[in-house]
C-alpha atoms as a PDB file:
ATOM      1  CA  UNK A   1      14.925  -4.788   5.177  1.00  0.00           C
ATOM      2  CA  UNK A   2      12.273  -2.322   4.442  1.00  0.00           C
ATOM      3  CA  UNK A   3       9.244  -2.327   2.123  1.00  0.00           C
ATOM      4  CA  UNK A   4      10.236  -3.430  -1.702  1.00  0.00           C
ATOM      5  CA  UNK A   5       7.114  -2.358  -3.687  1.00  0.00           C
ATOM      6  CA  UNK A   6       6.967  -4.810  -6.952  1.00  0.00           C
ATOM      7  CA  UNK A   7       5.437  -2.288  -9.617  1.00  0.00           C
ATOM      8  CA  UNK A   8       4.642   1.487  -9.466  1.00  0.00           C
ATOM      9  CA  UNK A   9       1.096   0.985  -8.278  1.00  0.00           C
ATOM     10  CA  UNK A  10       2.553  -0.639  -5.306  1.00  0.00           C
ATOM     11  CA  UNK A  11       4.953   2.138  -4.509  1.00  0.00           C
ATOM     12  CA  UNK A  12       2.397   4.870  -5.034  1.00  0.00           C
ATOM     13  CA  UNK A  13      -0.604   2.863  -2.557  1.00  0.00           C
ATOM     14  CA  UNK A  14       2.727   2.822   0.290  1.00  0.00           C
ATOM     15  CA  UNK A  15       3.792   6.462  -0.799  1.00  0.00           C
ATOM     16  CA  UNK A  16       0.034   7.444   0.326  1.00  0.00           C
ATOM     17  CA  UNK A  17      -0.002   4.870   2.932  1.00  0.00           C
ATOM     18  CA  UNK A  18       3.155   6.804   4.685  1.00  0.00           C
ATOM     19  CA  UNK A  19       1.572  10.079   4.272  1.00  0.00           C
ATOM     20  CA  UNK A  20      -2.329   8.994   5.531  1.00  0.00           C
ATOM     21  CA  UNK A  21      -0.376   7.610   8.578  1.00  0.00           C
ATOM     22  CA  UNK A  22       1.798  10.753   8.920  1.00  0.00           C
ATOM     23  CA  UNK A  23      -1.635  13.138   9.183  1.00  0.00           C
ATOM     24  CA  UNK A  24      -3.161  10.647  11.722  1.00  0.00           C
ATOM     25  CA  UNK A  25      -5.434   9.140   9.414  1.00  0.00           C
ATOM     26  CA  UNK A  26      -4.904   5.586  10.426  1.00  0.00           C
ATOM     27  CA  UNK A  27      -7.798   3.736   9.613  1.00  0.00           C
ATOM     28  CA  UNK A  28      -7.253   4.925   5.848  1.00  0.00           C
ATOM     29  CA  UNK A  29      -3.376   3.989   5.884  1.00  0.00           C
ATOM     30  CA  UNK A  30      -4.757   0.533   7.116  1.00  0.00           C
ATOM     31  CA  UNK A  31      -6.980   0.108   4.393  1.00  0.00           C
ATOM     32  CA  UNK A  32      -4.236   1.372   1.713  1.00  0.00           C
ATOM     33  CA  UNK A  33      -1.789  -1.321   3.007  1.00  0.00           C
ATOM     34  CA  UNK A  34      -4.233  -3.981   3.384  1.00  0.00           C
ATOM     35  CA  UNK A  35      -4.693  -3.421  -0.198  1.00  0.00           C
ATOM     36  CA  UNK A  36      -1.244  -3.535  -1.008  1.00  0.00           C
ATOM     37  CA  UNK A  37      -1.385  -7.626   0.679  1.00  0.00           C
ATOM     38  CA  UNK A  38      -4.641  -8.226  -1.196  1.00  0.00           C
ATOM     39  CA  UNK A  39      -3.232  -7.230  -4.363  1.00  0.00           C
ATOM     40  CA  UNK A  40      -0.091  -9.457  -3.636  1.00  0.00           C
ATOM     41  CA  UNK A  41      -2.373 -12.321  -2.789  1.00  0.00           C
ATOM     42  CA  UNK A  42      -4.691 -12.409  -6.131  1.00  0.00           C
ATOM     43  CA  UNK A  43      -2.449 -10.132  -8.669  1.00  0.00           C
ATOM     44  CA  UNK A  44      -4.528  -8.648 -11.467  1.00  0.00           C
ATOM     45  CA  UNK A  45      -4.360 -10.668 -15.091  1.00  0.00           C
ATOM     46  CA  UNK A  46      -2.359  -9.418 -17.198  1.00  0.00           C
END
């Protein structure tokens, strides 16, 4: 089981995640996912 982004904003941050990673921009793709977790962890109000 891959990635299951819960809302668009998630699948757009691992969209660009995938592509920063593709053009060897690591560093950036790590700070894009660890956004993704952070975001999980304390979800904006609503």
């Amino acid at each position: 089981m891959g990635f299951q982004p819960q809302d668009e904003w998630e699948s757009k941050a691992h969209e660009l995640a995938l592509s920063l990673l593709e053009a060897g921009h690591f560093g950036l793709a790590e700070v894009e996912l660890a956004a993704i977790i952070e975001r999980r962890e304390n979800p904006p109000p609503v």
